[in-house]
C-alpha atoms as a PDB file:
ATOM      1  CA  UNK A   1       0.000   0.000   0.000  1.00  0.00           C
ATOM      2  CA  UNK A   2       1.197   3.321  -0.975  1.00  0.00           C
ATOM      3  CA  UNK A   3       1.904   6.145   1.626  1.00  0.00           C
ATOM      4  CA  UNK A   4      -0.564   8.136   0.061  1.00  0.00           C
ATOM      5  CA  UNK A   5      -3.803   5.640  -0.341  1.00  0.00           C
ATOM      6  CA  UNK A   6      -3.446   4.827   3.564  1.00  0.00           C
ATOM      7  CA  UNK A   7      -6.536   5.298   5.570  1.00  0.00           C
ATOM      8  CA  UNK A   8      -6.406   7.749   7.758  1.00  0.00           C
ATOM      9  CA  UNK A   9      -5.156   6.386  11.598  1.00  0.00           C
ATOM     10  CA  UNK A  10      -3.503   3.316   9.480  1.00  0.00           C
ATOM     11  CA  UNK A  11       0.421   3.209   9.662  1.00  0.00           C
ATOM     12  CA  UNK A  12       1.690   3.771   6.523  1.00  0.00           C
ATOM     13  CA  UNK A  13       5.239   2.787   7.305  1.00  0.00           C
ATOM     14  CA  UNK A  14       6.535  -0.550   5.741  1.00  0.00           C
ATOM     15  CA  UNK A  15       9.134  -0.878   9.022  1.00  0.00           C
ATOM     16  CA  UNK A  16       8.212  -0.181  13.018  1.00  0.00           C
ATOM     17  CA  UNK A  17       9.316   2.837  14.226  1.00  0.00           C
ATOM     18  CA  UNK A  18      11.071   3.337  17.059  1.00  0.00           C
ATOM     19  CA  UNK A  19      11.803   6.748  19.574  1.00  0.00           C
ATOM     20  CA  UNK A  20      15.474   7.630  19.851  1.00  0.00           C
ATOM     21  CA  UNK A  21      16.489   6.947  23.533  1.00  0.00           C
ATOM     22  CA  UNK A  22      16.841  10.447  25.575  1.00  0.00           C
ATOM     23  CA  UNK A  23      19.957   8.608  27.018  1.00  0.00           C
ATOM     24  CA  UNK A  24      21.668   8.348  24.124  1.00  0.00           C
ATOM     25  CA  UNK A  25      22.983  11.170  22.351  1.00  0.00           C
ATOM     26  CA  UNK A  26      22.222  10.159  18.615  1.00  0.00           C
ATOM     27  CA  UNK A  27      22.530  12.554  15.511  1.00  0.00           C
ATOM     28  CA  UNK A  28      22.947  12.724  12.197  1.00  0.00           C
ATOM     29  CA  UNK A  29      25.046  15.103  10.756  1.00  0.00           C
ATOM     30  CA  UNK A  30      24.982  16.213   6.414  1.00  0.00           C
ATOM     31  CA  UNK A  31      28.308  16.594   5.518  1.00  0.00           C
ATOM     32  CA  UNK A  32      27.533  18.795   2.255  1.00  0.00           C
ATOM     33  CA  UNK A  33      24.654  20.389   4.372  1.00  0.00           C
ATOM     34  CA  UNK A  34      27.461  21.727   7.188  1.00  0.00           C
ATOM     35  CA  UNK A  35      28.525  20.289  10.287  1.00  0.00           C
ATOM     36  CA  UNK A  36      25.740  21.488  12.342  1.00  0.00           C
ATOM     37  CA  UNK A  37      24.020  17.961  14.044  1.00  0.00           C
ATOM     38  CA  UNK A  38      20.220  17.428  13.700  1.00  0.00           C
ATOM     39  CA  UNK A  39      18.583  15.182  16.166  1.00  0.00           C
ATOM     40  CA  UNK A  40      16.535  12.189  15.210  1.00  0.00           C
ATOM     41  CA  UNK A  41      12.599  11.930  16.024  1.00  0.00           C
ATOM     42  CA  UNK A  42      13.006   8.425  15.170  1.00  0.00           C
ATOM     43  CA  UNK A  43      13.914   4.997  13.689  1.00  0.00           C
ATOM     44  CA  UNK A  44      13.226   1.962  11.790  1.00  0.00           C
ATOM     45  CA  UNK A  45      14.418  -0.413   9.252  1.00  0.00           C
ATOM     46  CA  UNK A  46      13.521   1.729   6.366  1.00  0.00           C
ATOM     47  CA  UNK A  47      14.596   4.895   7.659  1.00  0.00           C
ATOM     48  CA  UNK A  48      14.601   7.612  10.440  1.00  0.00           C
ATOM     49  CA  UNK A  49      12.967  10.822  10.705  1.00  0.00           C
ATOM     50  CA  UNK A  50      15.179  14.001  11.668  1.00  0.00           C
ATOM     51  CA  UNK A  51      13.641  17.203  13.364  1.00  0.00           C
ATOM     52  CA  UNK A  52      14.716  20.270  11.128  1.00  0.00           C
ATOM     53  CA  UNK A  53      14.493  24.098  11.147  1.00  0.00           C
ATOM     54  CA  UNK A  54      13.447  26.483   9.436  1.00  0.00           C
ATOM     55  CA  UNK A  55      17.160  26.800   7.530  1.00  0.00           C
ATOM     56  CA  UNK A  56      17.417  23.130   6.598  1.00  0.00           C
ATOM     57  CA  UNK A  57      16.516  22.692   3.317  1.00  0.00           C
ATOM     58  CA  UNK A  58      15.858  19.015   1.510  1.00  0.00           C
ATOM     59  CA  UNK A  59      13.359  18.207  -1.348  1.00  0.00           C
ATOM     60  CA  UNK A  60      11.356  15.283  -1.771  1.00  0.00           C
ATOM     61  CA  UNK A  61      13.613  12.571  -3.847  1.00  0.00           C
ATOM     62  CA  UNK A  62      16.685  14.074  -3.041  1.00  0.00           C
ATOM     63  CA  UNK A  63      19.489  11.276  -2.331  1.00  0.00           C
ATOM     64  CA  UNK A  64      21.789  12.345   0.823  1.00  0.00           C
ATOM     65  CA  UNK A  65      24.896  11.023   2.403  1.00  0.00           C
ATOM     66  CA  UNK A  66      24.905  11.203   6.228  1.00  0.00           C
ATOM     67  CA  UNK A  67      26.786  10.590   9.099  1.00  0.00           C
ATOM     68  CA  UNK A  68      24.832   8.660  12.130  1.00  0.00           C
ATOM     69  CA  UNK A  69      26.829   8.861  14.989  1.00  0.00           C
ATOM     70  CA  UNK A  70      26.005   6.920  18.165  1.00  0.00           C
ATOM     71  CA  UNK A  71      28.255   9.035  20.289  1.00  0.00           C
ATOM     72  CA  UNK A  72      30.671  11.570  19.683  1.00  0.00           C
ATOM     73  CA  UNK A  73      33.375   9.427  18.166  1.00  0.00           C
ATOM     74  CA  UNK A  74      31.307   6.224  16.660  1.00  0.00           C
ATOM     75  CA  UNK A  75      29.543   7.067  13.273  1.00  0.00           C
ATOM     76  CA  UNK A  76      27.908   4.706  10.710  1.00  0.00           C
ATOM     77  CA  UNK A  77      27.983   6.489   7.224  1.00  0.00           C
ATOM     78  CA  UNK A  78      24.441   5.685   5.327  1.00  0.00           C
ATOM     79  CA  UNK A  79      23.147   6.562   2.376  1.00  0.00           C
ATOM     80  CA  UNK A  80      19.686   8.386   2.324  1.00  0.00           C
ATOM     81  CA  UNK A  81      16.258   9.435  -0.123  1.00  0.00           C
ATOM     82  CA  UNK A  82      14.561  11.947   1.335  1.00  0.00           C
ATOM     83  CA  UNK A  83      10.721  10.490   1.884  1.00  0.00           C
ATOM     84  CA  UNK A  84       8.875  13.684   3.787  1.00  0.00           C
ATOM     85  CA  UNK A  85       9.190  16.928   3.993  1.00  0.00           C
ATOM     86  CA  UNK A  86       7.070  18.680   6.915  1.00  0.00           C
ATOM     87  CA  UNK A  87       7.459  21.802   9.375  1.00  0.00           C
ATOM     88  CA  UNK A  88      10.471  20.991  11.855  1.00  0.00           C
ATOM     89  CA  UNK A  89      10.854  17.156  10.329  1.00  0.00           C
ATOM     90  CA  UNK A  90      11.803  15.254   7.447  1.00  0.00           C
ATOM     91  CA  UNK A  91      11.857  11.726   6.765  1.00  0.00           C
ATOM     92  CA  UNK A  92      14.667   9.392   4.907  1.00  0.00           C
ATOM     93  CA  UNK A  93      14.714   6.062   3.178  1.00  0.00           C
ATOM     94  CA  UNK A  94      17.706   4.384   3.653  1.00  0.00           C
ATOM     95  CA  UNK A  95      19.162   4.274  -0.297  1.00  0.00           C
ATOM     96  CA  UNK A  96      21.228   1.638  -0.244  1.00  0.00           C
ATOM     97  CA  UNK A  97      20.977  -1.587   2.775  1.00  0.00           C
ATOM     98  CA  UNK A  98      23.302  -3.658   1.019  1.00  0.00           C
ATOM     99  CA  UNK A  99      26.373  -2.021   3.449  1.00  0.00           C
ATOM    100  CA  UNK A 100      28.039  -3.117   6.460  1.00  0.00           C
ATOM    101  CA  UNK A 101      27.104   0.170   8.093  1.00  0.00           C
ATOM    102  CA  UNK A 102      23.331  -0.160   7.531  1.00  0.00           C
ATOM    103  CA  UNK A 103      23.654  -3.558   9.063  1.00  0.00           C
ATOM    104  CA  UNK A 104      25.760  -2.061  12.162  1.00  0.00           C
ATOM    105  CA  UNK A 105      22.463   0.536  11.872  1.00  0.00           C
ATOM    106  CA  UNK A 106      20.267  -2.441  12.441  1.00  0.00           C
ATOM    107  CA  UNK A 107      22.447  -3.694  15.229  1.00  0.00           C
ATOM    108  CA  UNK A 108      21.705  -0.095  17.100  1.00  0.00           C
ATOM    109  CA  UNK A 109      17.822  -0.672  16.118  1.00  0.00           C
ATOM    110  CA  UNK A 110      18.087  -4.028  18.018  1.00  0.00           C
ATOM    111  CA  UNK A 111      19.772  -2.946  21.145  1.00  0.00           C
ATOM    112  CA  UNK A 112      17.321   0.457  21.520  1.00  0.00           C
ATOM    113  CA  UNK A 113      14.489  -2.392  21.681  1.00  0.00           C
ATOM    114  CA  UNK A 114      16.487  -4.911  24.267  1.00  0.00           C
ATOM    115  CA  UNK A 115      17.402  -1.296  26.381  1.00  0.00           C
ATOM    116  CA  UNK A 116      13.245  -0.133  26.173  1.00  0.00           C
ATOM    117  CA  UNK A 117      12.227  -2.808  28.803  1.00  0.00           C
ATOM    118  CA  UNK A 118      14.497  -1.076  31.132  1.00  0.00           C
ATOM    119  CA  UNK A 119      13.725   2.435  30.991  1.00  0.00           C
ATOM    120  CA  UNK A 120      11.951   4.029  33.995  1.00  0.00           C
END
């Protein structure tokens, strides 16, 4: 089903979603967009959604390069399509899954849903 034809209230994401962890201090950071780090809203499989402002510009089917650190000195390059654009958030597909970083990425996704049980 097509993010469009969903019915209204019905997830339209192919992959679960998960919220990023307050403890952890996840961004992503655009290399050819500056250094400047956005924060992630959230993440699944297919992708993660990144809160913006009012400066950060991306366009519907543009493909991005990003940097997704865990912390300050561990980052997982990926390769992103930008799905949805909206006030303070935009959404990426991941472009290409094939690479040893997206499956480090799904590692992380794993881990944030062992740690969830756990958080008070």
């Amino acid at each position: 089903m097509s993010q469009k034809s969903a019915p209204k209230g019905v997830e339209r994401r192919r992959s679960v979603r998960k919220d990023v962890l307050e403890t952890f201090n996840v961004f992503v950071v655009f290399p050819k967009k500056g250094l400047r780090k956005l924060y992630l809203k959230d993440v699944s499989a297919g992708g993660i959604g990144v809160l913006t402002e009012a400066g950060d510009v991306f366009s519907h089917g543009d493909a991005v390069r990003c940097d997704f650190y865990i912390n300050p000195t561990l980052k997982l390059p990926l390769s992103l399509k930008v799905a949805h654009v909206a006030e303070g958030m935009t959404g990426f597909e991941f472009d290409d899954t094939s690479t040893k970083a997206y499956g480090a990425f799904l590692a992380f996704m794993e881990l944030l849903g062992q740690l969830a049980e756990f958080l008070e």
